[in-house]
N, C-alpha and C. Protein backbone atom coordinates (compact mmCIF):
# COMPACT_ATOMS: atom_id res chain seq x y z
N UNK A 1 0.84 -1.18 0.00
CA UNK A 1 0.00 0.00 0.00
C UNK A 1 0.89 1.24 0.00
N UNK A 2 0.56 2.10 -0.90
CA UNK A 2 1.41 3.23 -0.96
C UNK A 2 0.57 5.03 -0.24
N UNK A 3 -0.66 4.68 -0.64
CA UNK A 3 -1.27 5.79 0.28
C UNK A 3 -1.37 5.83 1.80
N UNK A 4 -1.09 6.82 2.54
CA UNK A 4 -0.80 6.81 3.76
C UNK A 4 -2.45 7.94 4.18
N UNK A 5 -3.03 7.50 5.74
CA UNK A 5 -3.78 8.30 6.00
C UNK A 5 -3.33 9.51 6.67
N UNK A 6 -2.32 9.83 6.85
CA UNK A 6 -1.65 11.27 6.88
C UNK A 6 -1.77 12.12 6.14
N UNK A 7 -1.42 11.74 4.61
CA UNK A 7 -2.04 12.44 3.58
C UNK A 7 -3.60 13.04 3.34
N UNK A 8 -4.25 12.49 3.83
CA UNK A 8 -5.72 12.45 3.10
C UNK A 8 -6.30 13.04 4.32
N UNK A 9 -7.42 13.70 4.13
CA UNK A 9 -9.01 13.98 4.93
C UNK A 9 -10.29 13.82 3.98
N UNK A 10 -11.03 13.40 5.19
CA UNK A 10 -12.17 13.71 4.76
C UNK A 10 -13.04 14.52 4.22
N UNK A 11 -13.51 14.85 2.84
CA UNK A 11 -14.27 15.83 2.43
C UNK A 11 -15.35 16.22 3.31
N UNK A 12 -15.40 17.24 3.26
CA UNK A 12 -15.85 17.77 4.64
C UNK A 12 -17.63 18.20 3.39
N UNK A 13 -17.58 18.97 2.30
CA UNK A 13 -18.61 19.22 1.32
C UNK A 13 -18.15 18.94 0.34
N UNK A 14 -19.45 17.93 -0.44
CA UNK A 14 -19.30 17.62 -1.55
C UNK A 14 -19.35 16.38 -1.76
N UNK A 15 -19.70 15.20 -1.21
CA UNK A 15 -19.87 13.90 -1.32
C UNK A 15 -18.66 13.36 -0.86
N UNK A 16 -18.99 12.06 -0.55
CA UNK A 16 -18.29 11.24 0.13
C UNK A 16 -16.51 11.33 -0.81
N UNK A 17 -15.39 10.59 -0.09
CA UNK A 17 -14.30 10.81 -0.68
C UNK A 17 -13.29 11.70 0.34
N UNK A 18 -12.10 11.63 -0.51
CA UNK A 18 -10.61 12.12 0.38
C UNK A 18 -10.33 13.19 -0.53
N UNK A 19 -9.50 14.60 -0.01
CA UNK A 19 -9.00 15.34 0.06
C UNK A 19 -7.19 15.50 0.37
N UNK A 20 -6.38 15.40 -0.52
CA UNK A 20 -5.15 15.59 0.40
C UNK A 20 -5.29 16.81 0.98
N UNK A 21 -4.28 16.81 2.17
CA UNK A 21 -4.00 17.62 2.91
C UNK A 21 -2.34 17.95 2.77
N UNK A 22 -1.56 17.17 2.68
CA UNK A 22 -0.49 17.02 2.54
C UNK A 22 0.04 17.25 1.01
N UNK A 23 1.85 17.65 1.15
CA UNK A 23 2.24 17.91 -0.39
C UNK A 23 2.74 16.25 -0.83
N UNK A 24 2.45 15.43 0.17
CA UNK A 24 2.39 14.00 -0.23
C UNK A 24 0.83 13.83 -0.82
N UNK A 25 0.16 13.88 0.07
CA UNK A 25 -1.47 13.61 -0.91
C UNK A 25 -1.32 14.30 -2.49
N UNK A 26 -1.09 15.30 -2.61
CA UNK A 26 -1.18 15.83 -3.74
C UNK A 26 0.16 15.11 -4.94
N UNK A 27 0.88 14.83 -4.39
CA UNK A 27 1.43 14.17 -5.36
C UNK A 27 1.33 12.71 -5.37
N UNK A 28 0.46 11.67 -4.85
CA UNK A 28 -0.29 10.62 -5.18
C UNK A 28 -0.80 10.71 -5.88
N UNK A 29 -1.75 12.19 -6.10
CA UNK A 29 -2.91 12.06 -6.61
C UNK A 29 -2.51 12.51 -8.36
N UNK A 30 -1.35 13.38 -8.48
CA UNK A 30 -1.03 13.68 -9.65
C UNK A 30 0.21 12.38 -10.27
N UNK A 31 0.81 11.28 -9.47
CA UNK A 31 1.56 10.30 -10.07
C UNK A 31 0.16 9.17 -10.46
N UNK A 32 -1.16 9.42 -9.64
CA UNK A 32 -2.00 8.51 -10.36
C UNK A 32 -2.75 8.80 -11.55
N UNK A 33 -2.81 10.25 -11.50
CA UNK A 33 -3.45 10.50 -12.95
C UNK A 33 -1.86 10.40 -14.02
N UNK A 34 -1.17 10.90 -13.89
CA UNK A 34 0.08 10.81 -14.64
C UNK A 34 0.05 9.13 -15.65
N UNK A 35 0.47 8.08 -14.21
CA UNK A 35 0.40 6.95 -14.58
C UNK A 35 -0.74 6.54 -15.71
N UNK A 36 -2.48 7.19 -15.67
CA UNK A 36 -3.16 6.72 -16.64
C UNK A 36 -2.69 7.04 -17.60
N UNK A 37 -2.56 8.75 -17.76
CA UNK A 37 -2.30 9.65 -18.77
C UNK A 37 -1.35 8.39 -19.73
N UNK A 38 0.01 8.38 -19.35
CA UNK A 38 0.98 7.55 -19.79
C UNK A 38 0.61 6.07 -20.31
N UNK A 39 -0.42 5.51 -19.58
CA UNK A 39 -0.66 4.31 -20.54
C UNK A 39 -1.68 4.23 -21.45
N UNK A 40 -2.43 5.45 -21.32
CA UNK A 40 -3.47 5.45 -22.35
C UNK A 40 -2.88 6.14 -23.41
N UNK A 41 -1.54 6.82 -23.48
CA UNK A 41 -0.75 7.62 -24.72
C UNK A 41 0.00 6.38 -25.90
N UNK A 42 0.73 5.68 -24.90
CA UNK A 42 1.43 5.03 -25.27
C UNK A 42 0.94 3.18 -25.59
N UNK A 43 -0.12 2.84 -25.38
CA UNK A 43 -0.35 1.87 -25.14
C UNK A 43 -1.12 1.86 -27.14
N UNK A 44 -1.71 0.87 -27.61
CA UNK A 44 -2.03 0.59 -29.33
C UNK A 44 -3.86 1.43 -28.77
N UNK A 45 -4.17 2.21 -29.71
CA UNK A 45 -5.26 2.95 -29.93
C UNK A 45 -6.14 1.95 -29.81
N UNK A 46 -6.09 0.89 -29.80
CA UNK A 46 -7.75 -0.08 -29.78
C UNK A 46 -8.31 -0.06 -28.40
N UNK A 47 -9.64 0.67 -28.70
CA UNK A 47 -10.53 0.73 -27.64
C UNK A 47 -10.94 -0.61 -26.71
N UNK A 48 -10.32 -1.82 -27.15
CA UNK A 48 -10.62 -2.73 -26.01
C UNK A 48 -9.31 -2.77 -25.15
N UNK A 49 -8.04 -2.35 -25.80
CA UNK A 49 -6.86 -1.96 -24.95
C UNK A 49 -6.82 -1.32 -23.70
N UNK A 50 -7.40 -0.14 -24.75
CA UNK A 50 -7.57 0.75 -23.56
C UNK A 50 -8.27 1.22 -22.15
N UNK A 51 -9.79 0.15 -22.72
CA UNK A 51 -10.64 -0.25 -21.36
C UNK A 51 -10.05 -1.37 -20.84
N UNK A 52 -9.41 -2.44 -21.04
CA UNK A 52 -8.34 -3.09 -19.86
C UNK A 52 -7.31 -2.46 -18.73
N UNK A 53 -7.12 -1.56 -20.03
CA UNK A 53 -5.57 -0.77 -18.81
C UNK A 53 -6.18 0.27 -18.11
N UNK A 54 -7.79 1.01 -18.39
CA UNK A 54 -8.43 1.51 -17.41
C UNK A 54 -8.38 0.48 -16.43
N UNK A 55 -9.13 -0.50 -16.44
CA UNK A 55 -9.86 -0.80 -16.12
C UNK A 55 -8.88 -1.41 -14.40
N UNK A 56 -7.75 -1.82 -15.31
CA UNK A 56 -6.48 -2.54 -14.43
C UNK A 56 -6.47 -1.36 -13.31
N UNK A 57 -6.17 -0.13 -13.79
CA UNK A 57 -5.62 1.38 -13.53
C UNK A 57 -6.60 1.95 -12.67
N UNK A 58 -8.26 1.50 -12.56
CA UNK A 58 -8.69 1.62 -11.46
C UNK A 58 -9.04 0.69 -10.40
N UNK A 59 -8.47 -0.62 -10.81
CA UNK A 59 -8.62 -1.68 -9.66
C UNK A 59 -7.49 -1.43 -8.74
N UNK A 60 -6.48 -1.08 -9.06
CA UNK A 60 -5.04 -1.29 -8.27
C UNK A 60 -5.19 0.29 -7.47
N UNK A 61 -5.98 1.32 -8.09
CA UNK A 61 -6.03 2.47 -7.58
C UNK A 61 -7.02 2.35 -6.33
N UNK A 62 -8.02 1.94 -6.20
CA UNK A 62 -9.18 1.27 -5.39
C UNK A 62 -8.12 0.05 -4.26
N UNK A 63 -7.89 -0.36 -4.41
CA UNK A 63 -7.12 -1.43 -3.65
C UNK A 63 -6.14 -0.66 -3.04
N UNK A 64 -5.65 0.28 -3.26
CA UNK A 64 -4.71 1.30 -2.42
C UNK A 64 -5.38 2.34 -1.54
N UNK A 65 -6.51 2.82 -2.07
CA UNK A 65 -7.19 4.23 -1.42
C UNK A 65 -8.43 3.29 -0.78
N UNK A 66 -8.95 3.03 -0.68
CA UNK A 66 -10.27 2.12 0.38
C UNK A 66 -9.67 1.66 1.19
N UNK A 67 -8.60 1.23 1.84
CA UNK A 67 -8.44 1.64 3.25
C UNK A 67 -8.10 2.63 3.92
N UNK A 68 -7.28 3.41 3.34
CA UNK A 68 -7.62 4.61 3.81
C UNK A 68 -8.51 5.70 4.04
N UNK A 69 -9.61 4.99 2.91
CA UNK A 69 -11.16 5.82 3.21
C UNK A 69 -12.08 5.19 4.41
N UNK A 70 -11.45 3.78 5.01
CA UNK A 70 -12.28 3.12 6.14
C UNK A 70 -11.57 3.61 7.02
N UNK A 71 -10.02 3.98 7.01
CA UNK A 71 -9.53 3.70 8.58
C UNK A 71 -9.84 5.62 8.85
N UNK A 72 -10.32 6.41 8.22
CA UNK A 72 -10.13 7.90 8.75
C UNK A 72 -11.17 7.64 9.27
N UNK A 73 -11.02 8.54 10.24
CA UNK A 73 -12.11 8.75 11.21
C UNK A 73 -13.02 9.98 11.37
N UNK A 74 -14.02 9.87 11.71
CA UNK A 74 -15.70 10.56 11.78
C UNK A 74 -15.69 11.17 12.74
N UNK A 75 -16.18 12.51 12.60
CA UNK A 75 -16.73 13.05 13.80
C UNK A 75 -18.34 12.66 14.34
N UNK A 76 -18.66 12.83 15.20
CA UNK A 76 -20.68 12.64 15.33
C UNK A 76 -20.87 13.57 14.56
N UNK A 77 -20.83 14.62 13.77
CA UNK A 77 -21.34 15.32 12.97
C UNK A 77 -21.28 15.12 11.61
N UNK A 78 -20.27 14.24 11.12
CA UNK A 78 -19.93 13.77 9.89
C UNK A 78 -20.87 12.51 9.94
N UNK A 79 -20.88 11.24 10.97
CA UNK A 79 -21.97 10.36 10.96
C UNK A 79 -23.64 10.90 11.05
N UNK A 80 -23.96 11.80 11.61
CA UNK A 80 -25.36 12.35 11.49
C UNK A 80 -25.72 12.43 10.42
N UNK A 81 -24.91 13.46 9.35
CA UNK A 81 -24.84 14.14 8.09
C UNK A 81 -24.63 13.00 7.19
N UNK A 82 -24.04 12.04 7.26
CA UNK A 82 -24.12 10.50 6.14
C UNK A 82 -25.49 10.04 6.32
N UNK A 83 -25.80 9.95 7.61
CA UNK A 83 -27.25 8.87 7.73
C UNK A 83 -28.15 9.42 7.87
N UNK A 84 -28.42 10.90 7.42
CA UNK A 84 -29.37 11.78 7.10
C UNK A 84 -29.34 11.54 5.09
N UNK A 85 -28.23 11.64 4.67
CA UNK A 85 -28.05 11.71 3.56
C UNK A 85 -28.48 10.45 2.52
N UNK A 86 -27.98 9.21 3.66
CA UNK A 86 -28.55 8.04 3.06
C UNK A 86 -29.80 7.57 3.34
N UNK A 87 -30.55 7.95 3.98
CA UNK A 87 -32.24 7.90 4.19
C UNK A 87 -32.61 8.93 3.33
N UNK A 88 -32.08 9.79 2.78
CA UNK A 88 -33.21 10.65 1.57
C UNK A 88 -32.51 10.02 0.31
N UNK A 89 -31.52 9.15 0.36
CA UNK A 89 -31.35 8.61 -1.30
C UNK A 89 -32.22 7.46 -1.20
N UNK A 90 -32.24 6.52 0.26
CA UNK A 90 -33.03 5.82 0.67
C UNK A 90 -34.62 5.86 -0.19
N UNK A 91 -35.33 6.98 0.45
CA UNK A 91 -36.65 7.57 0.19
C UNK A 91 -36.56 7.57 -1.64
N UNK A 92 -35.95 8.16 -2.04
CA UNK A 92 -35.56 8.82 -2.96
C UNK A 92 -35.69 7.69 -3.78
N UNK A 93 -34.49 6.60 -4.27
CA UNK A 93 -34.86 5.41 -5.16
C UNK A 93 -36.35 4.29 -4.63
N UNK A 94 -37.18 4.69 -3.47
CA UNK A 94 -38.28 4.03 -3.49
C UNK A 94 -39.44 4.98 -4.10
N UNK A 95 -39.27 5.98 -4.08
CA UNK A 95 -40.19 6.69 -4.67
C UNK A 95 -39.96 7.15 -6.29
N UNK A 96 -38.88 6.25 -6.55
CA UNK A 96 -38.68 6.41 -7.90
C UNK A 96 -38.98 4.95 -8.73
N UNK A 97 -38.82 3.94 -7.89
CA UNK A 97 -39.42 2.31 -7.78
C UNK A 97 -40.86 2.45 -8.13
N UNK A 98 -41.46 3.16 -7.38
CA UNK A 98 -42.70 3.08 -7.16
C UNK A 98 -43.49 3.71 -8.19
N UNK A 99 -42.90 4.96 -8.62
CA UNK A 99 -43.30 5.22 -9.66
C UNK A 99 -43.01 4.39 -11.33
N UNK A 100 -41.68 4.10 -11.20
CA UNK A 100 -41.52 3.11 -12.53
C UNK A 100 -42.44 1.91 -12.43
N UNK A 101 -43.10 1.41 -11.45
CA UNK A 101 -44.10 -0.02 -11.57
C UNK A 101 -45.24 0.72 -11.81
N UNK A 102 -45.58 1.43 -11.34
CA UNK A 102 -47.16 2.78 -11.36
C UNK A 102 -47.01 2.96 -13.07
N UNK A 103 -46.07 3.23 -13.70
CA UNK A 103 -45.88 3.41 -14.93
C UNK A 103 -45.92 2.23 -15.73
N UNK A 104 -45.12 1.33 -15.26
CA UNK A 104 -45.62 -0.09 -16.63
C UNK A 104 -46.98 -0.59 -16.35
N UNK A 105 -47.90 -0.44 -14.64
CA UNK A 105 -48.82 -1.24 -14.72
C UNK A 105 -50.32 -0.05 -15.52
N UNK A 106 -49.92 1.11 -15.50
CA UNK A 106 -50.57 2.09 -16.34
C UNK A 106 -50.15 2.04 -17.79
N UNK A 107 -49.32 1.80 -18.57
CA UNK A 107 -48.67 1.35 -19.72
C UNK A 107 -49.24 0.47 -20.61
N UNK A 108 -48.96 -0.85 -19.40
CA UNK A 108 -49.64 -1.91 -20.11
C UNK A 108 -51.28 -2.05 -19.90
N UNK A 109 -52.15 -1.36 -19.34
CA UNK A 109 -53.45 -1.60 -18.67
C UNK A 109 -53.82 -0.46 -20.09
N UNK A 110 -53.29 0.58 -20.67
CA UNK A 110 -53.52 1.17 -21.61
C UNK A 110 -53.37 0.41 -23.12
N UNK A 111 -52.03 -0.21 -23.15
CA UNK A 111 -51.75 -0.61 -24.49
C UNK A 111 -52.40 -2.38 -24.95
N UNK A 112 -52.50 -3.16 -23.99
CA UNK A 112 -52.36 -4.11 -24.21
C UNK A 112 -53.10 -5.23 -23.35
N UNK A 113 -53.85 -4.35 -22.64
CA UNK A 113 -54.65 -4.82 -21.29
C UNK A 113 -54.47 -6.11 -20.54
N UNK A 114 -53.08 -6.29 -20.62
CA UNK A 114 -52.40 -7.38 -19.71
C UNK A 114 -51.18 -6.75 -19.08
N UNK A 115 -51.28 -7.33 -17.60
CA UNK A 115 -50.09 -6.20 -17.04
C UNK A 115 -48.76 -7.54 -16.74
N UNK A 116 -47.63 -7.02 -17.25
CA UNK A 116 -46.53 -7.80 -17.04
C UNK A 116 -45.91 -7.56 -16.01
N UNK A 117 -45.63 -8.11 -14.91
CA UNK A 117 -44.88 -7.46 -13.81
C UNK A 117 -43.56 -7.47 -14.19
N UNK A 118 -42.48 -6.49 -13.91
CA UNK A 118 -41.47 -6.11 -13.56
C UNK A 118 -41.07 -6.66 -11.92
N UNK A 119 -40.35 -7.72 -12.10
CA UNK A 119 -40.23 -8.77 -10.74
C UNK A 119 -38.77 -7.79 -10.31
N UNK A 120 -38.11 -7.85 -11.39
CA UNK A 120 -36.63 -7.26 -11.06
C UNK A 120 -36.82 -5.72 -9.79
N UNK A 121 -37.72 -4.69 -9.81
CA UNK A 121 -37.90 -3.66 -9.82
C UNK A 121 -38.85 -3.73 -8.48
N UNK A 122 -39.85 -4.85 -8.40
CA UNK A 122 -40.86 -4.91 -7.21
C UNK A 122 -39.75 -5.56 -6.05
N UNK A 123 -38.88 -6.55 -6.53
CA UNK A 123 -37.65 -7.22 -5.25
C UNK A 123 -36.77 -6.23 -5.03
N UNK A 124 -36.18 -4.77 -5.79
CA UNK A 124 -35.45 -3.94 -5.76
C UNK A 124 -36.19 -2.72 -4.58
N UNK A 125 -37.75 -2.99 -4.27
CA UNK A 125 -38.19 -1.97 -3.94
C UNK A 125 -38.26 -2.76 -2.36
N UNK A 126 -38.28 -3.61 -2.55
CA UNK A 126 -38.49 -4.28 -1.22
C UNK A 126 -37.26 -4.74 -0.69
């Protein structure tokens, strides 16, 4: 592991995620974009190339920075403000559930007067 939690804080606004703080954070963060930059220049123009060596380029990047996004630590005001945040995305994709089934069973009760359930979408809501 090469990222250190010395480097990093918590975004304080603006969605979840790290911030360096340090002139070490900031140059992680510019040798990791560097590193893509460089293999997406140099690597053969074929677009399935190049979504591998993304793809590599954000697994190994993820495997370095997610522990350091578990081990920083929360204030009670930073946990309030998450689990306020995730009960209105909460609310938010059921009332958007609810309306996409409200819509196919109005859809099909219009077009075709047999209603197909959407199983994927009624187990997603529940």
């Amino acid at each position: 592991m090469i990222a250190q939690n010395q480097w990093f804080s918590r975004r304080k606004y603006g969605g979840w995620g790290l911030t360096p703080k340090t002139w070490q954070g900031w140059a992680y963060i510019l040798c990791a974009v560097g590193v893509l930059l460089i293999v997406q220049l140099f690597l053969p123009d074929t677009p399935k190339m190049q979504a591998i060596s993304t793809g590599i380029w954000v697994f190994l990047l993820l495997i370095d920075i997610i522990p350091v996004m578990i081990t920083l630590k929360k204030d009670e005001r930073e946990i309030h403000v998450e689990a306020i945040s995730e009960r209105n995305a909460a609310w938010f994709m059921s009332i958007v559930l609810v309306t996409g089934i409200v819509y196919e069973i109005v859809r099909a009760d219009l077009l075709s007067k047999q209603i197909e359930w959407n199983y994927f979408m009624i187990v997603a809501l529940f």
